[in-house]
C-alpha atoms as a PDB file:
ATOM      1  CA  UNK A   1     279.854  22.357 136.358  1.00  0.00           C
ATOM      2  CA  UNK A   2     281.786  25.159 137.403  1.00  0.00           C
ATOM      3  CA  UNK A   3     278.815  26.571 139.542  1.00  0.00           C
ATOM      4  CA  UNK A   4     278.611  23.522 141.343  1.00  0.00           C
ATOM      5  CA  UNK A   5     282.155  23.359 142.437  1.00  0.00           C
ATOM      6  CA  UNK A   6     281.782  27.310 143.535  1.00  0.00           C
ATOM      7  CA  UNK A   7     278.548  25.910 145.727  1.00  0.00           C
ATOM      8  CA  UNK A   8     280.115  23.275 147.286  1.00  0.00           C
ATOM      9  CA  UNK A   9     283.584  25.365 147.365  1.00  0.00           C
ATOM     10  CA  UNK A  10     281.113  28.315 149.288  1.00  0.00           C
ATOM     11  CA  UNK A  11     279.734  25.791 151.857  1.00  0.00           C
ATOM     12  CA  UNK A  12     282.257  24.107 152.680  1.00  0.00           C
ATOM     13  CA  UNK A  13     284.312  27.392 153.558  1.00  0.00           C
ATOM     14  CA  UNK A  14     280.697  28.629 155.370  1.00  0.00           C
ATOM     15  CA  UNK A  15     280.741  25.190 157.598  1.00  0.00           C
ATOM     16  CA  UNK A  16     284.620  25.336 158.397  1.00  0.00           C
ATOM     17  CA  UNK A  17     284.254  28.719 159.662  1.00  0.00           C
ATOM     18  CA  UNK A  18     285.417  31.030 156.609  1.00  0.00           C
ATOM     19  CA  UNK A  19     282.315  33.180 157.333  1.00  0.00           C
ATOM     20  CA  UNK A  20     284.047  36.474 156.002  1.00  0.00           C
ATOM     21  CA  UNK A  21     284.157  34.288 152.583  1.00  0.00           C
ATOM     22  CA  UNK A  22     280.541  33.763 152.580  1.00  0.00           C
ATOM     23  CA  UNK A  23     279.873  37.549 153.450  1.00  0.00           C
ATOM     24  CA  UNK A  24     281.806  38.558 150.416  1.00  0.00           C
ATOM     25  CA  UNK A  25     280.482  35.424 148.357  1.00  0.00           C
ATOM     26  CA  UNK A  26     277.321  37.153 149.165  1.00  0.00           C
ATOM     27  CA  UNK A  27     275.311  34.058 150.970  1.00  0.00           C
ATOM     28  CA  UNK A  28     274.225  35.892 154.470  1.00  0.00           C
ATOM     29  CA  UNK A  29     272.445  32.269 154.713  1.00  0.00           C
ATOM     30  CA  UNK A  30     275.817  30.818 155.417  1.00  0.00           C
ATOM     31  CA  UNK A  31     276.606  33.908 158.134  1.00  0.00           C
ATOM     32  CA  UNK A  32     276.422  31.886 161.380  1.00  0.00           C
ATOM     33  CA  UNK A  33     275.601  35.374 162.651  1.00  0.00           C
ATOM     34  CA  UNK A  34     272.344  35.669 161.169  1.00  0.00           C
ATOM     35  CA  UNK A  35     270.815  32.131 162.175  1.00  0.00           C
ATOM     36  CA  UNK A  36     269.257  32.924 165.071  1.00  0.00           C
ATOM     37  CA  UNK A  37     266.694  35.240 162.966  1.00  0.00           C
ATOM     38  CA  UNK A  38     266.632  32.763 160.213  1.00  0.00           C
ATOM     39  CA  UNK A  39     265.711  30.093 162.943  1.00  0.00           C
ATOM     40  CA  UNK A  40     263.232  32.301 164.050  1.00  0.00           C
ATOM     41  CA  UNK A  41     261.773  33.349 160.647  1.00  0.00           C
ATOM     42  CA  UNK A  42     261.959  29.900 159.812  1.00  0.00           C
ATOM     43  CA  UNK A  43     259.404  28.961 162.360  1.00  0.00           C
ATOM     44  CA  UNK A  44     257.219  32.049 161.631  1.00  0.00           C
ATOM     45  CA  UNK A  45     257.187  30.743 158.338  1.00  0.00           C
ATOM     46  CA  UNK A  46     256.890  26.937 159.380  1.00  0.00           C
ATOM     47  CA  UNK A  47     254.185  27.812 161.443  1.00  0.00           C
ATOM     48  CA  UNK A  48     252.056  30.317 158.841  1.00  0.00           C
ATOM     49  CA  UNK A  49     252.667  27.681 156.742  1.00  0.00           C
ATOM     50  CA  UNK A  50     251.483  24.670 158.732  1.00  0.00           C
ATOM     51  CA  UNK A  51     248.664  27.247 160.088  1.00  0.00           C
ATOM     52  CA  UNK A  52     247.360  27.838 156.245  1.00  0.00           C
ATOM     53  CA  UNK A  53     247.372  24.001 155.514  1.00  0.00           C
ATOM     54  CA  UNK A  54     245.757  23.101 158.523  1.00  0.00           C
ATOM     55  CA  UNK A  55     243.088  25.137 158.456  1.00  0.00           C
ATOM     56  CA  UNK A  56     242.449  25.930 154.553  1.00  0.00           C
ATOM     57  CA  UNK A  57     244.127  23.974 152.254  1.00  0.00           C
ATOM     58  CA  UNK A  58     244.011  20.365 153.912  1.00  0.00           C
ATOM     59  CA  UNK A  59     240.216  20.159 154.735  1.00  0.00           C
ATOM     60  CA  UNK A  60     239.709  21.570 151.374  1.00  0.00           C
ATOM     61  CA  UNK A  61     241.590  18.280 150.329  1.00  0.00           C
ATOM     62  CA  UNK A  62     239.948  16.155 152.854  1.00  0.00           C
ATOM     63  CA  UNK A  63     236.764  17.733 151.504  1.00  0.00           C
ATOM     64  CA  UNK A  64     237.718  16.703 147.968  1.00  0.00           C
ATOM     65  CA  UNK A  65     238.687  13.164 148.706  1.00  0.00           C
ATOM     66  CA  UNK A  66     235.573  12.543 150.614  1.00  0.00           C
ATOM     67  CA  UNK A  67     233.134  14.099 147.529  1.00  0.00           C
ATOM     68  CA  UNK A  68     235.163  11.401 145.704  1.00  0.00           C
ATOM     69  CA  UNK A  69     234.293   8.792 147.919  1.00  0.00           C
ATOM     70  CA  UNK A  70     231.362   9.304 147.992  1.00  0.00           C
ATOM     71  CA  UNK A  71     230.566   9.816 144.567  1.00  0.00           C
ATOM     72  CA  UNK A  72     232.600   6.597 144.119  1.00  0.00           C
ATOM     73  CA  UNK A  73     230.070   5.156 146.317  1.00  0.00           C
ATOM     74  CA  UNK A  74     227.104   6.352 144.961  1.00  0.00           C
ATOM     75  CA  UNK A  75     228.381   5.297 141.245  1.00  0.00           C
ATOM     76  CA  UNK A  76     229.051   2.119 142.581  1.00  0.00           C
ATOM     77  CA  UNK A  77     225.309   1.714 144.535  1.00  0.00           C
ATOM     78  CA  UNK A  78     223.382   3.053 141.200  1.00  0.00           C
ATOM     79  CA  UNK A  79     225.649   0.845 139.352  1.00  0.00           C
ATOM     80  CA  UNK A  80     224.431  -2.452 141.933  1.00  0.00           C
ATOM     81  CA  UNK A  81     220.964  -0.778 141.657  1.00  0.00           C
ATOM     82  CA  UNK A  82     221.080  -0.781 137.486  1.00  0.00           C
ATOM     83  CA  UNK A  83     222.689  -3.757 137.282  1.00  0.00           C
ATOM     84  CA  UNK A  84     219.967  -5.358 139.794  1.00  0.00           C
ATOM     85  CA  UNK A  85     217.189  -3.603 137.529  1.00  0.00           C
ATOM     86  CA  UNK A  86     218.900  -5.177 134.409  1.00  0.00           C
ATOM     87  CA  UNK A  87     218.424  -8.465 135.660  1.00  0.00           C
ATOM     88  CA  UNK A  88     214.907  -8.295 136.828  1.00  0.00           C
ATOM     89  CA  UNK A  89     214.201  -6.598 133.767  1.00  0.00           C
ATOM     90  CA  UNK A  90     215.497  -9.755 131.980  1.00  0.00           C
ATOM     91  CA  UNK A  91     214.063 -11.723 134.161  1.00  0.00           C
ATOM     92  CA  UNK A  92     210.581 -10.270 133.350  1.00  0.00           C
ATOM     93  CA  UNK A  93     211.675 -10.661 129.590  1.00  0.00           C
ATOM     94  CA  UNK A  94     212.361 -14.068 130.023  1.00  0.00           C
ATOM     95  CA  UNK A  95     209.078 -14.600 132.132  1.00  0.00           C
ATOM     96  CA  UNK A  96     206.958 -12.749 129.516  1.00  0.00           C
ATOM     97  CA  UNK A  97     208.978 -14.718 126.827  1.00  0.00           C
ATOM     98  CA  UNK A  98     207.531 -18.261 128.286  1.00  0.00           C
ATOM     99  CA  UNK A  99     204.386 -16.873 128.791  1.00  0.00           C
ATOM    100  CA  UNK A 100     204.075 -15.948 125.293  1.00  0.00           C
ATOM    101  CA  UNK A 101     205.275 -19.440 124.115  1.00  0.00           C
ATOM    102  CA  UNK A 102     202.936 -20.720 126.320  1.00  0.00           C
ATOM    103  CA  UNK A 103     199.727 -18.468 125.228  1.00  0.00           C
ATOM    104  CA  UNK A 104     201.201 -19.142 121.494  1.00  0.00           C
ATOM    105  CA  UNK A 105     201.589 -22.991 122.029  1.00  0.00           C
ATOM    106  CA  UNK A 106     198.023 -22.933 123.642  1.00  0.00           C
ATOM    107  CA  UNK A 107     196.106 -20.986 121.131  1.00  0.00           C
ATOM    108  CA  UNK A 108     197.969 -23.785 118.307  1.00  0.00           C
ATOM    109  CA  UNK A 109     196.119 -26.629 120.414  1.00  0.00           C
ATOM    110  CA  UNK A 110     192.895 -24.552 120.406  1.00  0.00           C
ATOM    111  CA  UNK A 111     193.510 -23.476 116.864  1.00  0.00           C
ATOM    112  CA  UNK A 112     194.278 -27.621 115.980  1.00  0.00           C
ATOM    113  CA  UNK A 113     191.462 -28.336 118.005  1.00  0.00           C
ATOM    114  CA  UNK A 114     188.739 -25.947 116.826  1.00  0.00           C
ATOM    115  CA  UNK A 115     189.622 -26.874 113.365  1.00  0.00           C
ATOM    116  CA  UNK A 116     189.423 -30.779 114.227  1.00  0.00           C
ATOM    117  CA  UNK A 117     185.995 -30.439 115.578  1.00  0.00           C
ATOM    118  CA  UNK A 118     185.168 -28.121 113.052  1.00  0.00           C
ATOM    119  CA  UNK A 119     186.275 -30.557 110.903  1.00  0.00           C
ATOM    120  CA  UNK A 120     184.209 -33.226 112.603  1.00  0.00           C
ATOM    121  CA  UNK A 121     181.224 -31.734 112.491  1.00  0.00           C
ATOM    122  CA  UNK A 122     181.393 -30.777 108.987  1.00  0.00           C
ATOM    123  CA  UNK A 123     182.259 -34.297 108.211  1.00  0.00           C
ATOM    124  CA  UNK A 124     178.468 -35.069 110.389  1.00  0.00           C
ATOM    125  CA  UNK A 125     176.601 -32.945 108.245  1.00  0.00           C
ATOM    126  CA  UNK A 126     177.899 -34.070 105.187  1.00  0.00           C
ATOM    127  CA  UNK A 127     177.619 -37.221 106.572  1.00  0.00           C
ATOM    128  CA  UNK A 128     173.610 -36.932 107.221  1.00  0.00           C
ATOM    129  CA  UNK A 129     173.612 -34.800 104.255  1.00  0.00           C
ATOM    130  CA  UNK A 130     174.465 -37.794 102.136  1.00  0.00           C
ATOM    131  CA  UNK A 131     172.255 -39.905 104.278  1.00  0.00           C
ATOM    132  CA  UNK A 132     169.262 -37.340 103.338  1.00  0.00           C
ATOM    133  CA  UNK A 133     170.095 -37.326  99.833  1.00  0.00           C
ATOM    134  CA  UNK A 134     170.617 -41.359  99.708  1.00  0.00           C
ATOM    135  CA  UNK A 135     167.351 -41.779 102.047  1.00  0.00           C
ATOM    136  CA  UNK A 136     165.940 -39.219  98.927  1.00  0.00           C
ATOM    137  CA  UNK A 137     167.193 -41.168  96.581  1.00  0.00           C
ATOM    138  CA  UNK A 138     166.168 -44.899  97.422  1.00  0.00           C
ATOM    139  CA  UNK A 139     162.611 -43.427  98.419  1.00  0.00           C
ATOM    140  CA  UNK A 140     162.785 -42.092  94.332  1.00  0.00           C
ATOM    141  CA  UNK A 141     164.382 -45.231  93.571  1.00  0.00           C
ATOM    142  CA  UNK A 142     161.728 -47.085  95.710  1.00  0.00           C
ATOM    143  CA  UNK A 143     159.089 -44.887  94.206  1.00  0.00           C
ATOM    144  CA  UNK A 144     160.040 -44.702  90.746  1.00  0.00           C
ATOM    145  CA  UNK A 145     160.238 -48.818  91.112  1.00  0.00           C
ATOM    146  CA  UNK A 146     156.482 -48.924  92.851  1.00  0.00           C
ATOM    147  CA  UNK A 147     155.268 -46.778  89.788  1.00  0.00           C
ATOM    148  CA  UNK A 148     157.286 -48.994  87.371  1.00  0.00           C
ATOM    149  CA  UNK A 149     155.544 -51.705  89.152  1.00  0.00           C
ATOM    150  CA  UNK A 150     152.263 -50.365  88.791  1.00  0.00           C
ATOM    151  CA  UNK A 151     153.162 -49.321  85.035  1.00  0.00           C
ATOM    152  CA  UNK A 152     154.426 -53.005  84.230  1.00  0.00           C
ATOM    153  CA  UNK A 153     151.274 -54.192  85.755  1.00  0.00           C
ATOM    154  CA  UNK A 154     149.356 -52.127  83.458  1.00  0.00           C
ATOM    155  CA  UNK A 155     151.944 -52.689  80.506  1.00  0.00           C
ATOM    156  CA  UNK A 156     151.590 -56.783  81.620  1.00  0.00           C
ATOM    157  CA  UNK A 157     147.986 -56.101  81.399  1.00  0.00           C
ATOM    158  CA  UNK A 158     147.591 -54.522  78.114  1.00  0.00           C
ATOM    159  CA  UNK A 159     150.187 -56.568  76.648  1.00  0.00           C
ATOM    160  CA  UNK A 160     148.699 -59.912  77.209  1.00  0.00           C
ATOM    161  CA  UNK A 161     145.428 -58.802  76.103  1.00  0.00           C
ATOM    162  CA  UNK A 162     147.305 -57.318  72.711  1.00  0.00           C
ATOM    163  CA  UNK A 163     149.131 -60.594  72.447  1.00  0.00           C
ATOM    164  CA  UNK A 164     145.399 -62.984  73.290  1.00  0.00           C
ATOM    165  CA  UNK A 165     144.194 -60.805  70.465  1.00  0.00           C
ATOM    166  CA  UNK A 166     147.066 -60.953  68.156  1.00  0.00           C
ATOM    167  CA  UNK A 167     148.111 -64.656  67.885  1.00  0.00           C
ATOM    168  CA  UNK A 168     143.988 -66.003  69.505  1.00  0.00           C
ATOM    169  CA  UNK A 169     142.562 -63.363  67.505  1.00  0.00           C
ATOM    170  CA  UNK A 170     139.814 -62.889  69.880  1.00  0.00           C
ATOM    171  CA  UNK A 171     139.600 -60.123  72.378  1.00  0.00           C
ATOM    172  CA  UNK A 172     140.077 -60.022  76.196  1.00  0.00           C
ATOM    173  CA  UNK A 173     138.545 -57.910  78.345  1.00  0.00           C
ATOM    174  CA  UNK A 174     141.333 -55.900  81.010  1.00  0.00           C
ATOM    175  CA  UNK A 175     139.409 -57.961  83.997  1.00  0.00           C
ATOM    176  CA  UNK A 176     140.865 -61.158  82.321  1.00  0.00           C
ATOM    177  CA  UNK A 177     143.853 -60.134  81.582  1.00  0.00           C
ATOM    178  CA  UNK A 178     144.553 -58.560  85.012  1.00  0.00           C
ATOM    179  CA  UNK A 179     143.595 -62.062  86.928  1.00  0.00           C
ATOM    180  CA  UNK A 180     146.012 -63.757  84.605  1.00  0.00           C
ATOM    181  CA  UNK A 181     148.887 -61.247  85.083  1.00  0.00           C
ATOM    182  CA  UNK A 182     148.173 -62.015  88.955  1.00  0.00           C
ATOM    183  CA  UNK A 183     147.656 -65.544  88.646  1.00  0.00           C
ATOM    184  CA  UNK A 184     151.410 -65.456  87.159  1.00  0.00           C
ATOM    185  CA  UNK A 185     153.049 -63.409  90.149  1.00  0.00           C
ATOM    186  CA  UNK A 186     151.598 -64.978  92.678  1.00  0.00           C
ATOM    187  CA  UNK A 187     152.944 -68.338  91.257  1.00  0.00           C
ATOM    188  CA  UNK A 188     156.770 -66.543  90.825  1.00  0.00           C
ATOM    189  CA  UNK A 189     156.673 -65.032  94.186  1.00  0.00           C
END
């Protein structure tokens, strides 16, 4: 505090003309004596000064800012560029997505479809299979009938001539018998 009122106490004896004060406060800055070389240094100094950031130090800033800029610009380009790639690249996803629903939902139908006719045309050959075996089996049937036919005729035959010779007690011969055993057919039929 007590420097501060010695400051102010200096300057305000340098301003009201106490400049032998100020010489023996030792502040030649306050010597109204000496301002013509301290206006004169000043502007040396103002103008080294102004020179130096003119020509080194404020381009060099200039410089600076601009490499900002622009890098500030290029970030924010390859930033619209990525974020553009992003989106096509999900785009593509999405595209590649549907298509791959769409080749999965079409090999299901072809799957569901192959099987059905699969399954159709096993069901036709079992189908005819069975048909074979039951067009087998009635012609066995049919045959197995036409040869018990043919054995009842010759059972018929035999049998009426055992039973002519059992209960008549005289023999028949098989021509007999057979005419008899048709006689009767004919007369059912």
């Amino acid at each position: 505090m007590a420097f501060s009122r010695l400051l102010w106490a200096t300057v305000a004896v340098g301003l009201l003309g106490g400049a032998g004060v100020a010489r023996a406060a030792g502040m030649p800055q306050l010597n109204p004596e000496v301002f013509p070389p301290q206006l004169v240094w000043l502007a040396v100094s103002f103008l080294i000064l102004y020179l130096v950031m003119a020509r080194i130090a404020l381009p060099r800033v200039s410089q600076v800012l601009e490499e900002r800029q622009d890098r500030i610009e290029s970030d924010l380009k390859k930033a619209e560029q990525l974020k553009g790639d992003a989106e096509a690249a999900e785009r593509a996803y999405e595209a590649g997505l549907a298509e791959a629903r769409a080749k999965a939902q079409a090999a299901i139908r072809a799957a569901n479809q192959a099987a059905s006719e699969k399954a159709q045309q096993d069901l036709g050959d079992l189908a005819a299979r069975l048909a074979g075996e039951v067009a087998r089996a009635e012609a066995a049937i049919a045959e197995a009938r036409d040869a018990a036919m043919a054995n009842l005729e010759a059972v018929s035959v035999e049998l009426a001539r055992a039973t002519a010779e059992r209960l008549a007690g005289f023999e028949v011969d098989e021509r007999t018998a057979r005419a008899a055993y048709d006689a009767v057919t004919r007369e059912r039929q």
